[in-house]
PDB file of N, CA and C in Angstrom:
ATOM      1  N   UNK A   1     -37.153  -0.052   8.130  1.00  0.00           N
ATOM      2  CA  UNK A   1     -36.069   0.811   7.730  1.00  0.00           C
ATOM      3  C   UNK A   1     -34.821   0.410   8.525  1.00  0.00           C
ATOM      4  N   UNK A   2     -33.919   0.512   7.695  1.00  0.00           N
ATOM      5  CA  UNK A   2     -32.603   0.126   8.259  1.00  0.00           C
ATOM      6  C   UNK A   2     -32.045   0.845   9.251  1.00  0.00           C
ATOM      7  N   UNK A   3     -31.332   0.551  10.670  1.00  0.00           N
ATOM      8  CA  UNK A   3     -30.783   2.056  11.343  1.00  0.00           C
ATOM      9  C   UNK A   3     -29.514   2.172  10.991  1.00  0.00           C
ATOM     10  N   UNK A   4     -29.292   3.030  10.920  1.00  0.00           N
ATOM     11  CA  UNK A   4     -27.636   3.887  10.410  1.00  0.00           C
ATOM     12  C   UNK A   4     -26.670   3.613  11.886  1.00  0.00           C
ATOM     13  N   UNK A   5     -25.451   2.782  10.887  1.00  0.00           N
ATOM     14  CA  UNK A   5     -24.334   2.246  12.346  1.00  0.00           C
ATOM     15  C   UNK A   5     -23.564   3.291  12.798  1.00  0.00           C
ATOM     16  N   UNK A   6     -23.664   2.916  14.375  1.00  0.00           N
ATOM     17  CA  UNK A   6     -23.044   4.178  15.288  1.00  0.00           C
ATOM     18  C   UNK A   6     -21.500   4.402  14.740  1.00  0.00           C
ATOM     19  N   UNK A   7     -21.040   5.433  15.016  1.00  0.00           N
ATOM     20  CA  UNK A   7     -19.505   5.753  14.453  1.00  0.00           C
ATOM     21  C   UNK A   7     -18.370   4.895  14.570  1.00  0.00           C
ATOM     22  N   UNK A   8     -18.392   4.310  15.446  1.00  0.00           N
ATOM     23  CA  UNK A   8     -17.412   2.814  15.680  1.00  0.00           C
ATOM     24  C   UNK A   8     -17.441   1.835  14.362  1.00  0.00           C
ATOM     25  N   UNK A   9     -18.956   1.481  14.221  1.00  0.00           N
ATOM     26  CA  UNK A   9     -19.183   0.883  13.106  1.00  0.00           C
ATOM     27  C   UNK A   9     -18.702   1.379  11.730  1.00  0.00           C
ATOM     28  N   UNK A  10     -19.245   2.806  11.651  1.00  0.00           N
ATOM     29  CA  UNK A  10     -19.024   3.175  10.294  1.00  0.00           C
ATOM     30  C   UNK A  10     -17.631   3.211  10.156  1.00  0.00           C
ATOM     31  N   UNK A  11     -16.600   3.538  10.910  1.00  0.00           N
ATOM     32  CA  UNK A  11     -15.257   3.381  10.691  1.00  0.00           C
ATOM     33  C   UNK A  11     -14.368   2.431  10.417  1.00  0.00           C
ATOM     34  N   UNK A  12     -15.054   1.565  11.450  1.00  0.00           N
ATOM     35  CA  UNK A  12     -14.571   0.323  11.137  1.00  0.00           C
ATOM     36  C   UNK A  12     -14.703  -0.624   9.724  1.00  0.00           C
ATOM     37  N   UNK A  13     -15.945  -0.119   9.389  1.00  0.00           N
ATOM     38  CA  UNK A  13     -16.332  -0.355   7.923  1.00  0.00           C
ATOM     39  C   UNK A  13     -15.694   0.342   6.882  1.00  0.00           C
ATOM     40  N   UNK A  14     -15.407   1.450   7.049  1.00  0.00           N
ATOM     41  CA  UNK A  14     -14.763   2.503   6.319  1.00  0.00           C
ATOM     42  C   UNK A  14     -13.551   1.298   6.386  1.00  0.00           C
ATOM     43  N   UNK A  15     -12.852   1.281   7.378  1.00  0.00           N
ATOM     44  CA  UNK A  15     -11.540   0.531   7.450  1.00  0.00           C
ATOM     45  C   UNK A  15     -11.216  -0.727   6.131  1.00  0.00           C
ATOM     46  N   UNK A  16     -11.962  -1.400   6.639  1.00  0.00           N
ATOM     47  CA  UNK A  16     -12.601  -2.629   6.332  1.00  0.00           C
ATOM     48  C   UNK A  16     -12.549  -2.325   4.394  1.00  0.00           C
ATOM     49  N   UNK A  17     -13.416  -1.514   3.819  1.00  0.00           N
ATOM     50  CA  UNK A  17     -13.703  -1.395   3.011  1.00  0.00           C
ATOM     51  C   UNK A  17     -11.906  -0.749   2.081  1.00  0.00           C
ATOM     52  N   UNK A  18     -11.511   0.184   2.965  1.00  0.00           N
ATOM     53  CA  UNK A  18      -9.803   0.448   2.461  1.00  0.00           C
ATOM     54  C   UNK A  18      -8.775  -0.442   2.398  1.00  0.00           C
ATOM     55  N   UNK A  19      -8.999  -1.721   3.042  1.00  0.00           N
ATOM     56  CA  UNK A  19      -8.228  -2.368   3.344  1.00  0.00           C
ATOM     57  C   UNK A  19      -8.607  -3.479   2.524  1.00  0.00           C
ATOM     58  N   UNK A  20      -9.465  -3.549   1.968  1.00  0.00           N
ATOM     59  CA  UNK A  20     -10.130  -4.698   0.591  1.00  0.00           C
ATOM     60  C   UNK A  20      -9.662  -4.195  -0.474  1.00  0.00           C
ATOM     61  N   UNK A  21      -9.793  -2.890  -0.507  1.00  0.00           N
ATOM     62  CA  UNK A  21      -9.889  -2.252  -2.305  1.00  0.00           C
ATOM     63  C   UNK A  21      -8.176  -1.468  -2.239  1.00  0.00           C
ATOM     64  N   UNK A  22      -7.606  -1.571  -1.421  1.00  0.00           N
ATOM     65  CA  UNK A  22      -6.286  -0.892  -1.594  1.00  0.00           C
ATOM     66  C   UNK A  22      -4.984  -1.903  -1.922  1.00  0.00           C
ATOM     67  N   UNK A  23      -3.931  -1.547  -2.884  1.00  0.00           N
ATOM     68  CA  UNK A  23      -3.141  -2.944  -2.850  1.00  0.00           C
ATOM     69  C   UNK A  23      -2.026  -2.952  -1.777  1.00  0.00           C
ATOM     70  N   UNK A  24      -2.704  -3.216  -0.437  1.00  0.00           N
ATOM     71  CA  UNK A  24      -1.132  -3.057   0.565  1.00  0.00           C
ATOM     72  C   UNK A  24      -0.559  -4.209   0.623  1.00  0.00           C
ATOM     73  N   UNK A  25      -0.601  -5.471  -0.350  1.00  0.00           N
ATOM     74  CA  UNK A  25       0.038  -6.665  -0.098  1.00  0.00           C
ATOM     75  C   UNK A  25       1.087  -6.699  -1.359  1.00  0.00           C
ATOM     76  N   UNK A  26       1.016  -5.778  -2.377  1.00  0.00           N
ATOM     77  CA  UNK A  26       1.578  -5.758  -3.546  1.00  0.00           C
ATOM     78  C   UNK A  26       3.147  -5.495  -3.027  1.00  0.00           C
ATOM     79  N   UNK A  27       4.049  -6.098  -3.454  1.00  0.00           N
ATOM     80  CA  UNK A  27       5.454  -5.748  -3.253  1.00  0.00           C
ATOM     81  C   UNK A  27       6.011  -4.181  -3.884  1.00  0.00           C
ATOM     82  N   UNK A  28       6.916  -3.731  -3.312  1.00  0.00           N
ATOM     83  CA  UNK A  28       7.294  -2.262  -3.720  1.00  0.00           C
ATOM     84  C   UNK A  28       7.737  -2.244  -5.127  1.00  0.00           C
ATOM     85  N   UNK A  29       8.446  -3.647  -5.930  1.00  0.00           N
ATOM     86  CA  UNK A  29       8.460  -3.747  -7.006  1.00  0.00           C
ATOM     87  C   UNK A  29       7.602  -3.431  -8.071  1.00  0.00           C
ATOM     88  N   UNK A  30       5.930  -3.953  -7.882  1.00  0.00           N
ATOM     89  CA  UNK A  30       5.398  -3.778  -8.291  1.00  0.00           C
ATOM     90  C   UNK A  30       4.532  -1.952  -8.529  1.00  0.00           C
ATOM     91  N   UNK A  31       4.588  -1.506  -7.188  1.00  0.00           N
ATOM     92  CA  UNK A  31       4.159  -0.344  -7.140  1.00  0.00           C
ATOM     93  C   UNK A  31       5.337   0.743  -7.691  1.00  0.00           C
ATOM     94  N   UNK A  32       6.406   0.870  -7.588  1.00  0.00           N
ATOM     95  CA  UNK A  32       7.176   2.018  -8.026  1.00  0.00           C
ATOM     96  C   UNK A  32       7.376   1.478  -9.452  1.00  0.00           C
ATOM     97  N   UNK A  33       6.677   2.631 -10.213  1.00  0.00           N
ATOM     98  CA  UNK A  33       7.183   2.153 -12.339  1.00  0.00           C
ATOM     99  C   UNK A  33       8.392   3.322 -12.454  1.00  0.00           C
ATOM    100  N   UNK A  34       8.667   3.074 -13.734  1.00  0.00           N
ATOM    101  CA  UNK A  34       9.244   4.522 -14.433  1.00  0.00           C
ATOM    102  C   UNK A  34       8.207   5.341 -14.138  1.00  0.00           C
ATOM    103  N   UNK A  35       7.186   5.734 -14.870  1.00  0.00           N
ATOM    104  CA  UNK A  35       6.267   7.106 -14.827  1.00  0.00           C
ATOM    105  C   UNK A  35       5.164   7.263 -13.630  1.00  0.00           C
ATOM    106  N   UNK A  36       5.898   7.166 -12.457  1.00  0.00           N
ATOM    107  CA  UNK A  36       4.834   7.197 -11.411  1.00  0.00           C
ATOM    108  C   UNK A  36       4.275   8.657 -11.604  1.00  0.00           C
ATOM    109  N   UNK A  37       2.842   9.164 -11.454  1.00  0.00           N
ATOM    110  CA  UNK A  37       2.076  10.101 -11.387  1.00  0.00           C
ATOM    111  C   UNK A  37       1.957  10.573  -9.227  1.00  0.00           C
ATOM    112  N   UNK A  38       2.599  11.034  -8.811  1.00  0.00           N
ATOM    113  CA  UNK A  38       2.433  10.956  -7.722  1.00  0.00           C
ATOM    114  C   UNK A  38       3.338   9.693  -7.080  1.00  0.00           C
ATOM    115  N   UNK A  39       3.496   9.638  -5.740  1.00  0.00           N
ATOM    116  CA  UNK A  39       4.050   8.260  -5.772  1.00  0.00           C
ATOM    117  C   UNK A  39       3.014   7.141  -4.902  1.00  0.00           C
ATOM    118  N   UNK A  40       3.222   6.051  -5.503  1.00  0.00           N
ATOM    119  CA  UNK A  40       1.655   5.508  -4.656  1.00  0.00           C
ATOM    120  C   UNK A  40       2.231   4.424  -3.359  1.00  0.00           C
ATOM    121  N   UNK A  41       3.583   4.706  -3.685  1.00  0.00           N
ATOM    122  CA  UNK A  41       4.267   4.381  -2.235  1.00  0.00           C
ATOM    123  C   UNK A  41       3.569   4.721  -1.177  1.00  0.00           C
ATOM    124  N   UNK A  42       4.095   6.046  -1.158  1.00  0.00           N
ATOM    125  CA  UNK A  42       4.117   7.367  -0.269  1.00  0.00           C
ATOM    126  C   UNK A  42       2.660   7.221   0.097  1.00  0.00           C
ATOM    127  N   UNK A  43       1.657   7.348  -0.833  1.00  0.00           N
ATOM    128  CA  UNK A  43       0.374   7.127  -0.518  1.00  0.00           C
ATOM    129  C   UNK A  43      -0.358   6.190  -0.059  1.00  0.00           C
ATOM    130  N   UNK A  44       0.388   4.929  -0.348  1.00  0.00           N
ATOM    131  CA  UNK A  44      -0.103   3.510   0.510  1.00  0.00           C
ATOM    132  C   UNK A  44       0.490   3.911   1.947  1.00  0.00           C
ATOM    133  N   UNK A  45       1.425   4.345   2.341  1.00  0.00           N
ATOM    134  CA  UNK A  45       1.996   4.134   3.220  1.00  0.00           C
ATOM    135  C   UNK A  45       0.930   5.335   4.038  1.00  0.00           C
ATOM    136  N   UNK A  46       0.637   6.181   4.252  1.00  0.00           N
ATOM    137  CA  UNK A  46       0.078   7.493   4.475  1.00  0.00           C
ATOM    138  C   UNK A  46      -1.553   6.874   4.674  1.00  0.00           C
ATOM    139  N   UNK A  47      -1.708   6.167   3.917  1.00  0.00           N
ATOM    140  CA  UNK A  47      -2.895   5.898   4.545  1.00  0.00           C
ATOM    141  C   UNK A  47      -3.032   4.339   5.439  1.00  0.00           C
ATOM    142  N   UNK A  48      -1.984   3.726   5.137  1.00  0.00           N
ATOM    143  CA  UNK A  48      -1.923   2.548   6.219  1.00  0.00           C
ATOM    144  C   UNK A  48      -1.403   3.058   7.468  1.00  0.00           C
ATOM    145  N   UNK A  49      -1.228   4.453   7.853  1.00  0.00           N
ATOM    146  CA  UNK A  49      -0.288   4.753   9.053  1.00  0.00           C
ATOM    147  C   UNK A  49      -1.914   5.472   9.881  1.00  0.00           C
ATOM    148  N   UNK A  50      -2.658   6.222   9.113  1.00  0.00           N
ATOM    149  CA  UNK A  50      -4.189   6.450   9.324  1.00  0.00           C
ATOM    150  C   UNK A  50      -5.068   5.334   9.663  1.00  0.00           C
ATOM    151  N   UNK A  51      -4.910   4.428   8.999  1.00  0.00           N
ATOM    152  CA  UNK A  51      -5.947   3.196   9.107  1.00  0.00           C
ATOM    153  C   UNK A  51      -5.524   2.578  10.748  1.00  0.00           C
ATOM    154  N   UNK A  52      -4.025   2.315  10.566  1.00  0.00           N
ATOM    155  CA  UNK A  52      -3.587   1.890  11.829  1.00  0.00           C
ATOM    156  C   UNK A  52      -3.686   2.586  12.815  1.00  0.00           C
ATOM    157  N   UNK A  53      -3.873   3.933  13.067  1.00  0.00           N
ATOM    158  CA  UNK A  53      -4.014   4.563  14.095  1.00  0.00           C
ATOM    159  C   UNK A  53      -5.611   4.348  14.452  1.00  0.00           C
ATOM    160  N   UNK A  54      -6.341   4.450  13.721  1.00  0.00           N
ATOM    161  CA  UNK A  54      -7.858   4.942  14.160  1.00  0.00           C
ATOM    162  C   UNK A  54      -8.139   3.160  13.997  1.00  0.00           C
ATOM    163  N   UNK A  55      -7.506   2.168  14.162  1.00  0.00           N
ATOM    164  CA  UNK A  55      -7.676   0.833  14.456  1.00  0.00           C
ATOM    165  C   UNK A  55      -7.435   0.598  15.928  1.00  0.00           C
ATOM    166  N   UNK A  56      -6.162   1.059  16.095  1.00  0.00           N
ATOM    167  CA  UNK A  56      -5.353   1.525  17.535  1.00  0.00           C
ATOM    168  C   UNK A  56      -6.133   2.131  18.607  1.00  0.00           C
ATOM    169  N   UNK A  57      -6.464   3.069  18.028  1.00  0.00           N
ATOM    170  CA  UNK A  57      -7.859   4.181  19.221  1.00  0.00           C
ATOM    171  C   UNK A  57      -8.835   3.358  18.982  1.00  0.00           C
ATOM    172  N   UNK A  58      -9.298   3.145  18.115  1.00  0.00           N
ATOM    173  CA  UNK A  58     -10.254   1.991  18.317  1.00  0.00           C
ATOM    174  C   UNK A  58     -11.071   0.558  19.869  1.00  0.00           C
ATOM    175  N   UNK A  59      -9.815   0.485  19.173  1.00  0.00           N
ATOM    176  CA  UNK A  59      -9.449  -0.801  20.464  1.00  0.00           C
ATOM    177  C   UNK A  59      -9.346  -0.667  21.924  1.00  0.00           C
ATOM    178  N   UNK A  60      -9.019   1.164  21.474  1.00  0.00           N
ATOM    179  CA  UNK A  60      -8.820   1.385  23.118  1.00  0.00           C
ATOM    180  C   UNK A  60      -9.655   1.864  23.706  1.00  0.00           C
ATOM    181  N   UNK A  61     -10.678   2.197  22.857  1.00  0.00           N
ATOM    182  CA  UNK A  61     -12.151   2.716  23.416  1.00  0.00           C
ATOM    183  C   UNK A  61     -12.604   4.106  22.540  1.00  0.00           C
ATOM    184  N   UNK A  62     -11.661   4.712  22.134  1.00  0.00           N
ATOM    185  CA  UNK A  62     -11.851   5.777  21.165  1.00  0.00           C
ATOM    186  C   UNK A  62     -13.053   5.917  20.483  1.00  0.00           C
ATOM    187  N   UNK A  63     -14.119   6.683  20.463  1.00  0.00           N
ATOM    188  CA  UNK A  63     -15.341   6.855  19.429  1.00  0.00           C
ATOM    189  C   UNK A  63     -14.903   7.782  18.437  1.00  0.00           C
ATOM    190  N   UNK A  64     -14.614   7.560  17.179  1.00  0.00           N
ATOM    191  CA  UNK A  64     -14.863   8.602  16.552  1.00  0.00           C
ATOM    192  C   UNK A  64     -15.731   9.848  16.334  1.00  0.00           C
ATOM    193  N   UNK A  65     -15.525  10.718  15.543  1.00  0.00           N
ATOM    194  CA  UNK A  65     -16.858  11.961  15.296  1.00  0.00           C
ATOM    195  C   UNK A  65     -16.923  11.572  13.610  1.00  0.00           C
ATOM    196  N   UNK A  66     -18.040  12.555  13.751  1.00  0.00           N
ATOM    197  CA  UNK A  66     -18.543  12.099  12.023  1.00  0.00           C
ATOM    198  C   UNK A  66     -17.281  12.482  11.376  1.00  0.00           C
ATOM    199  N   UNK A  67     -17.114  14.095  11.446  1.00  0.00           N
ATOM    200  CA  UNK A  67     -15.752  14.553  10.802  1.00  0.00           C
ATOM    201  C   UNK A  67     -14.470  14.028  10.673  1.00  0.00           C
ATOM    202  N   UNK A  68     -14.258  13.261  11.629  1.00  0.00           N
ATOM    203  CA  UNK A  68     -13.093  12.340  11.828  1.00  0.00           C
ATOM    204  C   UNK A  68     -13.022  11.074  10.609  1.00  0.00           C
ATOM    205  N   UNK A  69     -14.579  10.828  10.644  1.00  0.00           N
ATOM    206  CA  UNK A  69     -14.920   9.705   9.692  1.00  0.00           C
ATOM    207  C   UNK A  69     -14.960  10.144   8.197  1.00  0.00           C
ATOM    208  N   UNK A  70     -15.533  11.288   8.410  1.00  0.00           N
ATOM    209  CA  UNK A  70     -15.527  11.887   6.823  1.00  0.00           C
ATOM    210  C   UNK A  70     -14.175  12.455   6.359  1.00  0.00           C
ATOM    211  N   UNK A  71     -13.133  12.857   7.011  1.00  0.00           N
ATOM    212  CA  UNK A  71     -12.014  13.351   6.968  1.00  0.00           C
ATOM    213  C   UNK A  71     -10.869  12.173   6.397  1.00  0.00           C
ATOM    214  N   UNK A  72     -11.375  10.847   6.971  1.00  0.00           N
ATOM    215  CA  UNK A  72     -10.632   9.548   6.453  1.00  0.00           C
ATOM    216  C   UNK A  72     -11.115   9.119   5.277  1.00  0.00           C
ATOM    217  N   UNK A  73     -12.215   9.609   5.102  1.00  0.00           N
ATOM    218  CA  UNK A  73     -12.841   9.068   4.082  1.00  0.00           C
ATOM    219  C   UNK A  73     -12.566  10.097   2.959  1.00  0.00           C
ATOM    220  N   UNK A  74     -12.175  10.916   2.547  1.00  0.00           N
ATOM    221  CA  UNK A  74     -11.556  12.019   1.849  1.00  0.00           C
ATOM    222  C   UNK A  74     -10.163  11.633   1.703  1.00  0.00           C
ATOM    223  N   UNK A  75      -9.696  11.729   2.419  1.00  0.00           N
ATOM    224  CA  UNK A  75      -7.968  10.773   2.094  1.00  0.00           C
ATOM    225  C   UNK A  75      -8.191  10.013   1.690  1.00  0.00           C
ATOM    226  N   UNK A  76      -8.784   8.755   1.689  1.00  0.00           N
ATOM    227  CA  UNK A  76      -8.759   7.748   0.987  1.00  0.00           C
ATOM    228  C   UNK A  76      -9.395   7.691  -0.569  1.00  0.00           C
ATOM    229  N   UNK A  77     -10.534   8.848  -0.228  1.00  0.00           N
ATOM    230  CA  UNK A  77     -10.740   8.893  -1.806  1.00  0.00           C
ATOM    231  C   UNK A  77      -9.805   9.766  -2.955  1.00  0.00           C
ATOM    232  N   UNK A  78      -9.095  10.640  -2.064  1.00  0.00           N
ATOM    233  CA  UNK A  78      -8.023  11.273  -2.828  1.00  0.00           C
ATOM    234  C   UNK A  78      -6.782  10.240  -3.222  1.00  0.00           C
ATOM    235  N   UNK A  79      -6.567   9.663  -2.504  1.00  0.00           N
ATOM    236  CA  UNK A  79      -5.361   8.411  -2.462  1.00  0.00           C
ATOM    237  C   UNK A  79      -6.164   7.504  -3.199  1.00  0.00           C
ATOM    238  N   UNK A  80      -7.301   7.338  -3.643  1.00  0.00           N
ATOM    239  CA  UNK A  80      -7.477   6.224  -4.404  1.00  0.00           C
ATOM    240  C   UNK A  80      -7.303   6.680  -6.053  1.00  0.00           C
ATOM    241  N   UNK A  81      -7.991   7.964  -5.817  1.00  0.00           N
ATOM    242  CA  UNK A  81      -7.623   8.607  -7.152  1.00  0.00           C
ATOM    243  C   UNK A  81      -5.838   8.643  -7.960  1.00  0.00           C
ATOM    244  N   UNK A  82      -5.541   8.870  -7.181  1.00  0.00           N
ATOM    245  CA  UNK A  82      -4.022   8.964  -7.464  1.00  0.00           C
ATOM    246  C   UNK A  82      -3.500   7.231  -7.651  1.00  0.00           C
ATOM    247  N   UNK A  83      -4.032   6.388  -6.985  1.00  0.00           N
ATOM    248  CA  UNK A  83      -3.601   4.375  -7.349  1.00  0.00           C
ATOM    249  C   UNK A  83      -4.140   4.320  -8.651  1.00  0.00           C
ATOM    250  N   UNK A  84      -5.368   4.906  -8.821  1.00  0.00           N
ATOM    251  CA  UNK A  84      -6.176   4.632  -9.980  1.00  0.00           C
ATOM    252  C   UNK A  84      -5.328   5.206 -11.186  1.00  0.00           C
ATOM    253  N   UNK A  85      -4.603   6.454 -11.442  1.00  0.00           N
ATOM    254  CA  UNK A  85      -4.026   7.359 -12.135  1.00  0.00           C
ATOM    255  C   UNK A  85      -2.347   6.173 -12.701  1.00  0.00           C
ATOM    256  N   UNK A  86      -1.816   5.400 -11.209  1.00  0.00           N
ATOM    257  CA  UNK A  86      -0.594   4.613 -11.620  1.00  0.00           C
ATOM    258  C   UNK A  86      -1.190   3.424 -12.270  1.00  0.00           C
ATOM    259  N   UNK A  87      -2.235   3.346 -12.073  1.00  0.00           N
ATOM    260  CA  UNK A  87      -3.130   1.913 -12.474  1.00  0.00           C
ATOM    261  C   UNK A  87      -2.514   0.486 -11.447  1.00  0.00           C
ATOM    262  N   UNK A  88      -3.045   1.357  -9.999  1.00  0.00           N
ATOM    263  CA  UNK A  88      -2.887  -0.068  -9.303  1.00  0.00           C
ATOM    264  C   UNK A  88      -4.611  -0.167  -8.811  1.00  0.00           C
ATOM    265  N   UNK A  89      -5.365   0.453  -8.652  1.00  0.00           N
ATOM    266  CA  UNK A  89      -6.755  -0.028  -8.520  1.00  0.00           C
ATOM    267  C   UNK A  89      -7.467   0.431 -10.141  1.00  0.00           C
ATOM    268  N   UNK A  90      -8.535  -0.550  -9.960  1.00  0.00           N
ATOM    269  CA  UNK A  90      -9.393  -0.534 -11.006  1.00  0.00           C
ATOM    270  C   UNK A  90     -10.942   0.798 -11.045  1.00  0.00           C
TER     271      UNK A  90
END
């Protein structure tokens, strides 16, 4: 049986995994249309300022808590919903 990665891990994976499936390399051209639903500016930006922080504590020795982890992980699935809605993720 597999063991379940300590909270460092899972975050970092969490990270890892937002930072694959999110478009933060796309130019602002591309992300602001006429009919934005939300703005997915605002929302890239909001969660790259999250990612970067708990990268930041990270490094510096910071352990996360589960809640901390599940709490990022809720923003990001709300913020993905809303990319998905402008049709920048699939």
């Amino acid at each position: 049986m597999d063991k379940k990665p300590d909270c460092t891990s899972a975050m970092l994976n969490l990270i890892a995994s937002v930072r694959n499936d999110f478009p933060f390399n796309v130019s602002e051209a591309n992300i602001c249309g006429i009919s934005c639903i939300g703005c997915p500016k605002k929302l890239l930006e909001l969660v790259d300022t999250e990612l970067c922080e708990w990268e930041q504590k990270i490094n510096h020795g910071d352990v996360p808590k589960l809640g901390e982890i599940s709490r990022l992980g809720k923003l990001c699935k709300n913020v993905r919903r809303g990319l998905k809605r402008n049709g920048l993720v699939s």
